[in-house]
C-alpha atoms as a PDB file:
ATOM      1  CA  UNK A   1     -11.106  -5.906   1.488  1.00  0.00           C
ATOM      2  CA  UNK A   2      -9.186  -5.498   4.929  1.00  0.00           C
ATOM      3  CA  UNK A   3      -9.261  -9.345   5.178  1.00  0.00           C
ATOM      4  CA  UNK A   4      -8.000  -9.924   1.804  1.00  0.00           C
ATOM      5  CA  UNK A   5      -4.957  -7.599   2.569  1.00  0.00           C
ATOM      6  CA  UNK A   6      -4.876  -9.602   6.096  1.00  0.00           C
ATOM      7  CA  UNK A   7      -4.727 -12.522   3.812  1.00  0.00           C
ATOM      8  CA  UNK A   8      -1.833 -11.118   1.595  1.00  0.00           C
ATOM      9  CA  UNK A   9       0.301 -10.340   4.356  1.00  0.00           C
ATOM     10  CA  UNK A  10       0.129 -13.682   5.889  1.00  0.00           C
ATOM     11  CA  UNK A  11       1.384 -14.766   2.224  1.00  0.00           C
ATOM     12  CA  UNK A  12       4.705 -12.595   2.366  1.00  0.00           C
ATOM     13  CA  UNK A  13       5.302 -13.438   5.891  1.00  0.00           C
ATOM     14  CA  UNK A  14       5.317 -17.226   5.433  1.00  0.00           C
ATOM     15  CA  UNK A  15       7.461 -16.058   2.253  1.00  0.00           C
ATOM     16  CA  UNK A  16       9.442 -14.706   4.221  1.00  0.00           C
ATOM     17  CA  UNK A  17       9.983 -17.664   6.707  1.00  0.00           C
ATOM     18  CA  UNK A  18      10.723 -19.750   3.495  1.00  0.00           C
ATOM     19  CA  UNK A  19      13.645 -17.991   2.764  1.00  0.00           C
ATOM     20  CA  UNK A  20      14.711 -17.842   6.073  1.00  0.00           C
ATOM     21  CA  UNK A  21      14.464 -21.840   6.080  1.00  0.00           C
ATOM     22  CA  UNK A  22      16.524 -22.074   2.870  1.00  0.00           C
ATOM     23  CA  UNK A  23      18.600 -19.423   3.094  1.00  0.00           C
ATOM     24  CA  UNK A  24      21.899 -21.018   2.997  1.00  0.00           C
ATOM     25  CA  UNK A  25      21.061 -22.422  -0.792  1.00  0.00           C
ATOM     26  CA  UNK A  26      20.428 -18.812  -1.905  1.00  0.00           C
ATOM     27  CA  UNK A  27      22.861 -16.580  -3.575  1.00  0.00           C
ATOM     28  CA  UNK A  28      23.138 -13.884  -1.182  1.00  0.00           C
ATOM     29  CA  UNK A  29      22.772 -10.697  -3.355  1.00  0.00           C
ATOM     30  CA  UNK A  30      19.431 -12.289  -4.788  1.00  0.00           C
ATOM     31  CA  UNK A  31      18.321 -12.639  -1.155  1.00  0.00           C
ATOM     32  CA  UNK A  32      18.736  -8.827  -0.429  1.00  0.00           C
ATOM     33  CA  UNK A  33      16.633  -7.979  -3.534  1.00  0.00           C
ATOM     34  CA  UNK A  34      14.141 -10.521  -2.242  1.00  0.00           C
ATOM     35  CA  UNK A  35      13.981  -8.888   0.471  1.00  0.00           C
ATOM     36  CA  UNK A  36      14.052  -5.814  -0.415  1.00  0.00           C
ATOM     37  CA  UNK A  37      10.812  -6.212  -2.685  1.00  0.00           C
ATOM     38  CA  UNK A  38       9.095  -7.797   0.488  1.00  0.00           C
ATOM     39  CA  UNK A  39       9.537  -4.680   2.274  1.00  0.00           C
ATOM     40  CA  UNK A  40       8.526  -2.695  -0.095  1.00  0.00           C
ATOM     41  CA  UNK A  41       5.310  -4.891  -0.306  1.00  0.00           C
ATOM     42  CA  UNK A  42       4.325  -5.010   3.335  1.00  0.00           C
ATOM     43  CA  UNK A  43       4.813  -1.290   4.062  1.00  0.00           C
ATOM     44  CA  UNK A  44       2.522  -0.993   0.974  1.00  0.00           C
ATOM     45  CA  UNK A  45      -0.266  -2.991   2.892  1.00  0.00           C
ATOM     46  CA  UNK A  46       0.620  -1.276   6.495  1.00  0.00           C
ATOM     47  CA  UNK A  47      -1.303   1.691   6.317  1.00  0.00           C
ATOM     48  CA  UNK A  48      -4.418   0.107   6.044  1.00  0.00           C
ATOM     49  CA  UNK A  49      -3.326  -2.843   8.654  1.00  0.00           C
ATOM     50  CA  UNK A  50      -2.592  -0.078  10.942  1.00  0.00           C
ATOM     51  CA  UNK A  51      -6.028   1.491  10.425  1.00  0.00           C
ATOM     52  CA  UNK A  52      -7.718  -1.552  11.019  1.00  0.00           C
ATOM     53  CA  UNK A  53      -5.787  -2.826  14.292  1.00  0.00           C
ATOM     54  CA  UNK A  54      -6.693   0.417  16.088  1.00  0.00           C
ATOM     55  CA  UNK A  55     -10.335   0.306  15.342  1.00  0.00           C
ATOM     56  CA  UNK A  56     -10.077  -3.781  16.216  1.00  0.00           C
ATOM     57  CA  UNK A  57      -8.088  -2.655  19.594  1.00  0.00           C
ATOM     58  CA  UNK A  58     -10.406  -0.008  20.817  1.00  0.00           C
ATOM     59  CA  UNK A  59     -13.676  -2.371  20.233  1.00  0.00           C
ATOM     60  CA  UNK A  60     -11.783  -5.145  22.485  1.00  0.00           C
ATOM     61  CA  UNK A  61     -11.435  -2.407  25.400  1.00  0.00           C
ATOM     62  CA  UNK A  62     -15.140  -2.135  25.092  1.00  0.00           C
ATOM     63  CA  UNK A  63     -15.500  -5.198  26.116  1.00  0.00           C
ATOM     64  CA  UNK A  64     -13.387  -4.868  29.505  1.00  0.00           C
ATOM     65  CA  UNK A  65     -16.296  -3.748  31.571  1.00  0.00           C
ATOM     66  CA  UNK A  66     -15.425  -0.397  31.296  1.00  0.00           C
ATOM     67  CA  UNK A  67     -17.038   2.808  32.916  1.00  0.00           C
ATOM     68  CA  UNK A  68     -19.227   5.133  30.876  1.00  0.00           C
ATOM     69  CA  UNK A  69     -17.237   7.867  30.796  1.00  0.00           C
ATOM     70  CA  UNK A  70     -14.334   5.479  29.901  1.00  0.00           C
ATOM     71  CA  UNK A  71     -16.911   4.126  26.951  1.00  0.00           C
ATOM     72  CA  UNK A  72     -17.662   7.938  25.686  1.00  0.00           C
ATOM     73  CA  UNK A  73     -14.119   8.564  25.889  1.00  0.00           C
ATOM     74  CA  UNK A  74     -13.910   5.288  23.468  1.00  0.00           C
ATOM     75  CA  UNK A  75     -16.820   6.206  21.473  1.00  0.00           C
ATOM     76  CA  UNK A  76     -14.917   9.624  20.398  1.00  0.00           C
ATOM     77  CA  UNK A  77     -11.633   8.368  19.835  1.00  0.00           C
ATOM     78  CA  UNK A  78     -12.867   5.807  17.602  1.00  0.00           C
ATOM     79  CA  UNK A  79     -14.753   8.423  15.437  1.00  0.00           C
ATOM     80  CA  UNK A  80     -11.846  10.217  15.547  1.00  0.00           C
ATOM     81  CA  UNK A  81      -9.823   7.646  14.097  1.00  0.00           C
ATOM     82  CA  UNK A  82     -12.201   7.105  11.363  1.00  0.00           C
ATOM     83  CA  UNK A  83     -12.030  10.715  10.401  1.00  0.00           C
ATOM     84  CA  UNK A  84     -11.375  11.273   6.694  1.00  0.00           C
ATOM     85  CA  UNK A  85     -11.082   7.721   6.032  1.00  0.00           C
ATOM     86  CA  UNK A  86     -12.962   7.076   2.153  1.00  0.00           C
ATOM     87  CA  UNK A  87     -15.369   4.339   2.722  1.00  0.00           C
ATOM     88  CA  UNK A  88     -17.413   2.281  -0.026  1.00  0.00           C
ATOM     89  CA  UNK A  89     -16.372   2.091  -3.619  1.00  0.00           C
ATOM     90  CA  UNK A  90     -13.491   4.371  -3.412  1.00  0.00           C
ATOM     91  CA  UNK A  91     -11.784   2.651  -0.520  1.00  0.00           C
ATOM     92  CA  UNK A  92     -12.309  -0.420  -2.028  1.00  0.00           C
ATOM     93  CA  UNK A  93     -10.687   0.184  -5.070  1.00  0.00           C
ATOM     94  CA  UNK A  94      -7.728   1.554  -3.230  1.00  0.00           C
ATOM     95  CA  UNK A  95      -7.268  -1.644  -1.236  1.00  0.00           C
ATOM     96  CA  UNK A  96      -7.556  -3.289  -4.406  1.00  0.00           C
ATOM     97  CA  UNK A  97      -4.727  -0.983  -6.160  1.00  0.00           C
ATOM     98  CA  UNK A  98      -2.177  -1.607  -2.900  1.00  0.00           C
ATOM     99  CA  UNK A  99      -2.678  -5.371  -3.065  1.00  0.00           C
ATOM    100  CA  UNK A 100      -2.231  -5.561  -6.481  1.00  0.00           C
ATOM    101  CA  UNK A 101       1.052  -3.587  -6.025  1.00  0.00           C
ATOM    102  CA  UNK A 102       2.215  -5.483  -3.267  1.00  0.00           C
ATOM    103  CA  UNK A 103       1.068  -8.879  -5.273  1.00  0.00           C
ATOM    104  CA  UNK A 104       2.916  -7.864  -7.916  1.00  0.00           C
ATOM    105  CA  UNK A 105       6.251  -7.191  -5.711  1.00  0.00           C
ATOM    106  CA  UNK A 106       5.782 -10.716  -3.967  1.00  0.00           C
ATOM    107  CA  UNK A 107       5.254 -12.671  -7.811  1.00  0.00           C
ATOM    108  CA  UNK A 108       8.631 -10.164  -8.639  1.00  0.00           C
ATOM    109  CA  UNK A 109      10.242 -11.658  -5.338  1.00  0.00           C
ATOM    110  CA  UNK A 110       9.456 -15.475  -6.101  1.00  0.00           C
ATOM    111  CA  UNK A 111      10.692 -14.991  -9.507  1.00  0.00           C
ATOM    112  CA  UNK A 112      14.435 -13.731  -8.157  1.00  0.00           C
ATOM    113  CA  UNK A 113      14.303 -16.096  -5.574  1.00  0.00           C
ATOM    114  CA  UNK A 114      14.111 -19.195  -8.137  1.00  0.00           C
ATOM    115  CA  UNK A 115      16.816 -17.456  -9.712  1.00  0.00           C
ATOM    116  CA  UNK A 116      19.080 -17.248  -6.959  1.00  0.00           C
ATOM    117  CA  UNK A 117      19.593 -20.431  -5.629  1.00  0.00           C
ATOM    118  CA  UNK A 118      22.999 -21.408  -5.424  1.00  0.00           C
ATOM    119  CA  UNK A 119      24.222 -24.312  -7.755  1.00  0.00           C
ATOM    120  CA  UNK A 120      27.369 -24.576  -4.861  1.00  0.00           C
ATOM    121  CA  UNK A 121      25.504 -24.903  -2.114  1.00  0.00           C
ATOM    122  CA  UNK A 122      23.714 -27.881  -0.420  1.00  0.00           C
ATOM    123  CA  UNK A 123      19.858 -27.289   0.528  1.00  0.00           C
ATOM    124  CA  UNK A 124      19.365 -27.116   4.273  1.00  0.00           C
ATOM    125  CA  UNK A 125      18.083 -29.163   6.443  1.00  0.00           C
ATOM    126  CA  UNK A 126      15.875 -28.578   8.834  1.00  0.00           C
ATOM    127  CA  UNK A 127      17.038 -30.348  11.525  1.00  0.00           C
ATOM    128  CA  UNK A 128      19.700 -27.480  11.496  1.00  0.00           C
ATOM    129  CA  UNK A 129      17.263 -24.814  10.931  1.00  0.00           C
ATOM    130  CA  UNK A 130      14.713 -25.254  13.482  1.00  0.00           C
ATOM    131  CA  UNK A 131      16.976 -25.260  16.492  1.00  0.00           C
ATOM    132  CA  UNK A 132      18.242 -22.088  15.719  1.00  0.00           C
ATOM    133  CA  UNK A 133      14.590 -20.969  14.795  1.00  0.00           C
ATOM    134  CA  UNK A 134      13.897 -21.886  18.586  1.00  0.00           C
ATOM    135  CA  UNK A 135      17.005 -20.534  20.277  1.00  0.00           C
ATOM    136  CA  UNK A 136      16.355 -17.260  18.753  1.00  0.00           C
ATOM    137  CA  UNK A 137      12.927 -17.096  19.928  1.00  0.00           C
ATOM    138  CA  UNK A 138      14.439 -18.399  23.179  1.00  0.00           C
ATOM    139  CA  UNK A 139      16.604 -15.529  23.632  1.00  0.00           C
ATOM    140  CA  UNK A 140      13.950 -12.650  22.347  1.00  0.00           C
ATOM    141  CA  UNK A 141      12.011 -13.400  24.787  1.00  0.00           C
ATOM    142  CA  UNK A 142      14.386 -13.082  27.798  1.00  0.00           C
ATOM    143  CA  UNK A 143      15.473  -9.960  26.018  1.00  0.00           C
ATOM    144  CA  UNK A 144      11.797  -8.463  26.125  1.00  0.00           C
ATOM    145  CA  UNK A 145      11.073 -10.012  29.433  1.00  0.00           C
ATOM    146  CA  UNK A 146      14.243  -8.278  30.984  1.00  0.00           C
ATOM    147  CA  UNK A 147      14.148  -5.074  29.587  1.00  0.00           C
ATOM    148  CA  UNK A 148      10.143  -4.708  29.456  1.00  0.00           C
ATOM    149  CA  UNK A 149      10.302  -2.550  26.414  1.00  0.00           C
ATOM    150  CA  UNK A 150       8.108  -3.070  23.756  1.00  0.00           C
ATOM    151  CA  UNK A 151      10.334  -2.722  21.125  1.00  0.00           C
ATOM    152  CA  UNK A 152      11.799  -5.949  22.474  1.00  0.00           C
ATOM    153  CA  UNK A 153       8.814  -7.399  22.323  1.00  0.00           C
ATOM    154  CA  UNK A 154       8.090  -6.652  18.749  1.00  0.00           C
ATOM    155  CA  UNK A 155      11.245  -8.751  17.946  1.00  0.00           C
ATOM    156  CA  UNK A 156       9.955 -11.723  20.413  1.00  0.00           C
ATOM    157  CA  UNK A 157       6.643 -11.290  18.740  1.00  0.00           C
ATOM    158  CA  UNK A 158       8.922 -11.929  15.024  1.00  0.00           C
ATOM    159  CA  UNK A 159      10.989 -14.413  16.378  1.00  0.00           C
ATOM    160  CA  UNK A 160       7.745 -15.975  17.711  1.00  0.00           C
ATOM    161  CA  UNK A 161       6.127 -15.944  14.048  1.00  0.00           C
ATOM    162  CA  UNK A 162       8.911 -17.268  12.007  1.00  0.00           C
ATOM    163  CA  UNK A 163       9.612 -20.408  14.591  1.00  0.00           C
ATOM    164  CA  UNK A 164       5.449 -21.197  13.915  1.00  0.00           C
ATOM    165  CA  UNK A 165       6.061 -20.863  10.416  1.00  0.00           C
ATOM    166  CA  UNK A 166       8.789 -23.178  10.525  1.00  0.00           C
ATOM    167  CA  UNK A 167       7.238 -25.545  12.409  1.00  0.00           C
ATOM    168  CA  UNK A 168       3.986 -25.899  10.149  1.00  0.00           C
ATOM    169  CA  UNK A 169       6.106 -25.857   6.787  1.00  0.00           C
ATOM    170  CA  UNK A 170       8.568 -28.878   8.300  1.00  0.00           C
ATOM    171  CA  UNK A 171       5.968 -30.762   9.811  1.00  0.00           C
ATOM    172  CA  UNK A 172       4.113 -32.282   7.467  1.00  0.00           C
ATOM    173  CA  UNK A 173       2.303 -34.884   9.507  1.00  0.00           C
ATOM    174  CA  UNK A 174       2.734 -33.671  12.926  1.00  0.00           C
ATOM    175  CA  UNK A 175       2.712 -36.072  15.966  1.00  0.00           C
ATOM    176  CA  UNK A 176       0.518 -35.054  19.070  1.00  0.00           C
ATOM    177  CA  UNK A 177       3.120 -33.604  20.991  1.00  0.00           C
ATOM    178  CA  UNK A 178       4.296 -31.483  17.651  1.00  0.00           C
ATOM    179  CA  UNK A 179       0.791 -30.189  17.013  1.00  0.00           C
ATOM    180  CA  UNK A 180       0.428 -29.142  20.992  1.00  0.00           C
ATOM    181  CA  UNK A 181       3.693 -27.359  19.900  1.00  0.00           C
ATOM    182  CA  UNK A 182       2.586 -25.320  17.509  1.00  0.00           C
ATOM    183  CA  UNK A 183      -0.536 -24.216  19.018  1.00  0.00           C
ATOM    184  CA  UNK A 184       1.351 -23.082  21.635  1.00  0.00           C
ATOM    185  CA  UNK A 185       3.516 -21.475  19.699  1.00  0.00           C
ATOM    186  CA  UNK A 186       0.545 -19.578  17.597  1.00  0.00           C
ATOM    187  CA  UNK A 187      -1.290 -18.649  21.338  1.00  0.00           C
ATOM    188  CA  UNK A 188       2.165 -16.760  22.145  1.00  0.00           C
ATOM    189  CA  UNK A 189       2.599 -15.064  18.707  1.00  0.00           C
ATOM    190  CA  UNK A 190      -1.341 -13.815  19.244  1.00  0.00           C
ATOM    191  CA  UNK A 191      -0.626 -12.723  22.435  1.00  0.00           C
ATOM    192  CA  UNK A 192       2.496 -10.879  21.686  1.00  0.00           C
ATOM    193  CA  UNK A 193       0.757  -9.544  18.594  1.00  0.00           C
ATOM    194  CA  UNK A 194      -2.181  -7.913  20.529  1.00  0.00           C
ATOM    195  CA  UNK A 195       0.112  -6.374  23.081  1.00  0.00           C
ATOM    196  CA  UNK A 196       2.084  -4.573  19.969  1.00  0.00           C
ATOM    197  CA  UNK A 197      -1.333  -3.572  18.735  1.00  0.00           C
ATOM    198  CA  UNK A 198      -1.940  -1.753  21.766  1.00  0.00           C
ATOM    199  CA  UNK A 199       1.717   0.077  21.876  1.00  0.00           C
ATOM    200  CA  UNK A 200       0.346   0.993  18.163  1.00  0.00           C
ATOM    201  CA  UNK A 201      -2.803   2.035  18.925  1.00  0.00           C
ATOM    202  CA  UNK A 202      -1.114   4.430  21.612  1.00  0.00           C
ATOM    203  CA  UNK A 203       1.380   6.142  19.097  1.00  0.00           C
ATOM    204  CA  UNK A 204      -1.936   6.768  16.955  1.00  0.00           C
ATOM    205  CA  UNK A 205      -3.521   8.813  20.159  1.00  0.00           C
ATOM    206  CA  UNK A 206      -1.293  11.146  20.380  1.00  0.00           C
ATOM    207  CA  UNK A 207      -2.398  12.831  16.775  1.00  0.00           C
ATOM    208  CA  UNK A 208      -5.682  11.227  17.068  1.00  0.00           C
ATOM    209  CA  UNK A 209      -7.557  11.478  19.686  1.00  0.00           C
ATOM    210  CA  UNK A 210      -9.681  14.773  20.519  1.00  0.00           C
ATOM    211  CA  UNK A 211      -8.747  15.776  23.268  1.00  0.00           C
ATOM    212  CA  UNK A 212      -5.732  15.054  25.984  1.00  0.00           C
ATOM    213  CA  UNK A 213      -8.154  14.230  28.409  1.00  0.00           C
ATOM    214  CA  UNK A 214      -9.260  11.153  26.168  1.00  0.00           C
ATOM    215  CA  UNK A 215      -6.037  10.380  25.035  1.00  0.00           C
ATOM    216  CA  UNK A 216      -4.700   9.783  28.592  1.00  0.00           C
ATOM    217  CA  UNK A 217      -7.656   7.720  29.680  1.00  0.00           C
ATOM    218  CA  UNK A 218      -7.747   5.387  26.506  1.00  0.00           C
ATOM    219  CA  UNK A 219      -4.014   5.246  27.362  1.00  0.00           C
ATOM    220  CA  UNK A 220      -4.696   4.376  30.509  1.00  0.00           C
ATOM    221  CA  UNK A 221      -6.658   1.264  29.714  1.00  0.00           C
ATOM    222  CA  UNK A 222      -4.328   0.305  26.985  1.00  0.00           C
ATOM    223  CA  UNK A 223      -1.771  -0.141  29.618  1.00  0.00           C
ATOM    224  CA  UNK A 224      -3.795  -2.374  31.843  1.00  0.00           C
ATOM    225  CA  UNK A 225      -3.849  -4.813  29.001  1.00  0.00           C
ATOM    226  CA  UNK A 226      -0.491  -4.490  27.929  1.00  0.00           C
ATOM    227  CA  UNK A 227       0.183  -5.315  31.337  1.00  0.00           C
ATOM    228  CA  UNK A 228      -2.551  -8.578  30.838  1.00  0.00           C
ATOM    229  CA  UNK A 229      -0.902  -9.540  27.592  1.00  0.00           C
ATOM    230  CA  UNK A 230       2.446  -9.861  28.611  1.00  0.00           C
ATOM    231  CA  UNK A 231       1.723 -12.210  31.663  1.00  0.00           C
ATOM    232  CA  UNK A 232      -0.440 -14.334  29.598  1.00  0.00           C
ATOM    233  CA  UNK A 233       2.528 -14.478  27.054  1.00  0.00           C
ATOM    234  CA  UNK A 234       5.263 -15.352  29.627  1.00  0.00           C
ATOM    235  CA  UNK A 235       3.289 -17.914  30.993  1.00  0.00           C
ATOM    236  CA  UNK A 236       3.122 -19.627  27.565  1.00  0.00           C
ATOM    237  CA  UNK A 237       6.565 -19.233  26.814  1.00  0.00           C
ATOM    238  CA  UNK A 238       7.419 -21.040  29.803  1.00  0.00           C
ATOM    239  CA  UNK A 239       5.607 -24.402  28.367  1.00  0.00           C
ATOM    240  CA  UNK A 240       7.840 -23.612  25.300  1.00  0.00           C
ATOM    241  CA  UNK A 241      10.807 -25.700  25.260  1.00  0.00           C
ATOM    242  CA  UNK A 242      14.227 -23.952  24.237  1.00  0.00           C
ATOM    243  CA  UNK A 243      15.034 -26.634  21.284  1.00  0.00           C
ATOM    244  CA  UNK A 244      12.789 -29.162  19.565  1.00  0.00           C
ATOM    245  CA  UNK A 245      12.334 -32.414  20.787  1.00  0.00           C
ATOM    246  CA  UNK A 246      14.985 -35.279  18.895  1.00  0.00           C
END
């Protein structure tokens, strides 16, 4: 079930980049409902995303080569995480009952968009909508990069996403140098994703963890590959180029 919801909220993000990609055909009150039933979809699915990035984060420190007492310290949290959360039957029927509300929400949000495009406006091209797809990922980054704060690097992390997205839905038979692109671009989205993972899975310690004493050294750790993540992401955004190649 968790990878069928992972699965559903890939779906109503490359929705999402879609729209993005065509939004100057759309009528623009249609687009806010659009959107407004995709947001209501994806916070439907977050809970459980959340639930399963923290126990996917902590099992990746594991791996660091860390001490024992750091492993224990681990070991506890993790239980602690998993506290009161259904397993079996039950929890698979509630992943089943979100998805099929936030399926229902996306078919709702199709459905309006076919209705709102815009009999007075031209569809876009995507030599226009790229480059700007590029120069906004451009200049989230040197926000994030500047100010070091991770909300700023949630928004390069977005900005990261929708420029894949629009790479893969315009290229339909990429060249060599296109399909370097966009695995470049997908290494830097991972990247960034991971490091907001861990700034996630550090809100959750501090009304999760058991003890202080745990929560500051799984914090501890969390920061050392924050600080990892974000030096393997600028070094990938450097091969990036600021606008696609004419």
């Amino acid at each position: 079930m968790p990878q069928t919801i992972h699965y559903g909220r890939i779906l109503i993000k490359r929705f999402r980049a879609l729209l993005w990609l065509v939004r100057p055909a759309l009528a623009p009150r249609g687009l806010e409902n659009v959107k407004t039933r995709l947001r209501r979809a994806s916070r439907i699915l977050a809970g459980q995303r959340d639930h399963a990035v923290m126990q996917l984060t902590l099992k990746k420190l594991e791996k660091k080569g860390v001490s024992a007492r750091d492993r224990k310290a681990l070991t506890r949290v993790s239980q602690a995480v998993c506290w009161n959360t259904s397993t079996g039957p039950e929890s698979d029927k509630a992943g089943r009952d979100s998805l099929q509300k936030a399926m229902m929400l996306f078919l709702a949000s199709v459905a309006e968009t076919e209705k709102s495009v815009s009999g007075d406006e031209a569809w876009p091209f995507s030599s226009g909508r790229v480059p700007r797809a590029f120069r906004a990922a451009h200049h989230a980054a040197k926000k994030a990069l500047k100010s070091g704060e991770a909300v700023r690097f949630h928004e390069w992390r977005k900005k990261a996403k929708r420029l894949l997205y629009q790479l893969e839905l315009t290229r339909l038979k990429p060249d060599q140098y296109t399909t370097r692109l966009i695995k470049k671009v997908d290494r830097l989205q991972a990247k960034l994703g991971a490091y907001h993972d861990c700034v996630v899975a550090e809100d959750t310690l501090r009304y999760k963890a058991p003890s202080r004493a745990d929560a500051k050294r799984i914090s501890t750790l969390l920061k050392k590959r924050e600080g990892r993540l974000r030096k393997k992401a600028q070094k990938i955004a450097r091969s990036i180029p600021k606008q696609p190649r004419s």
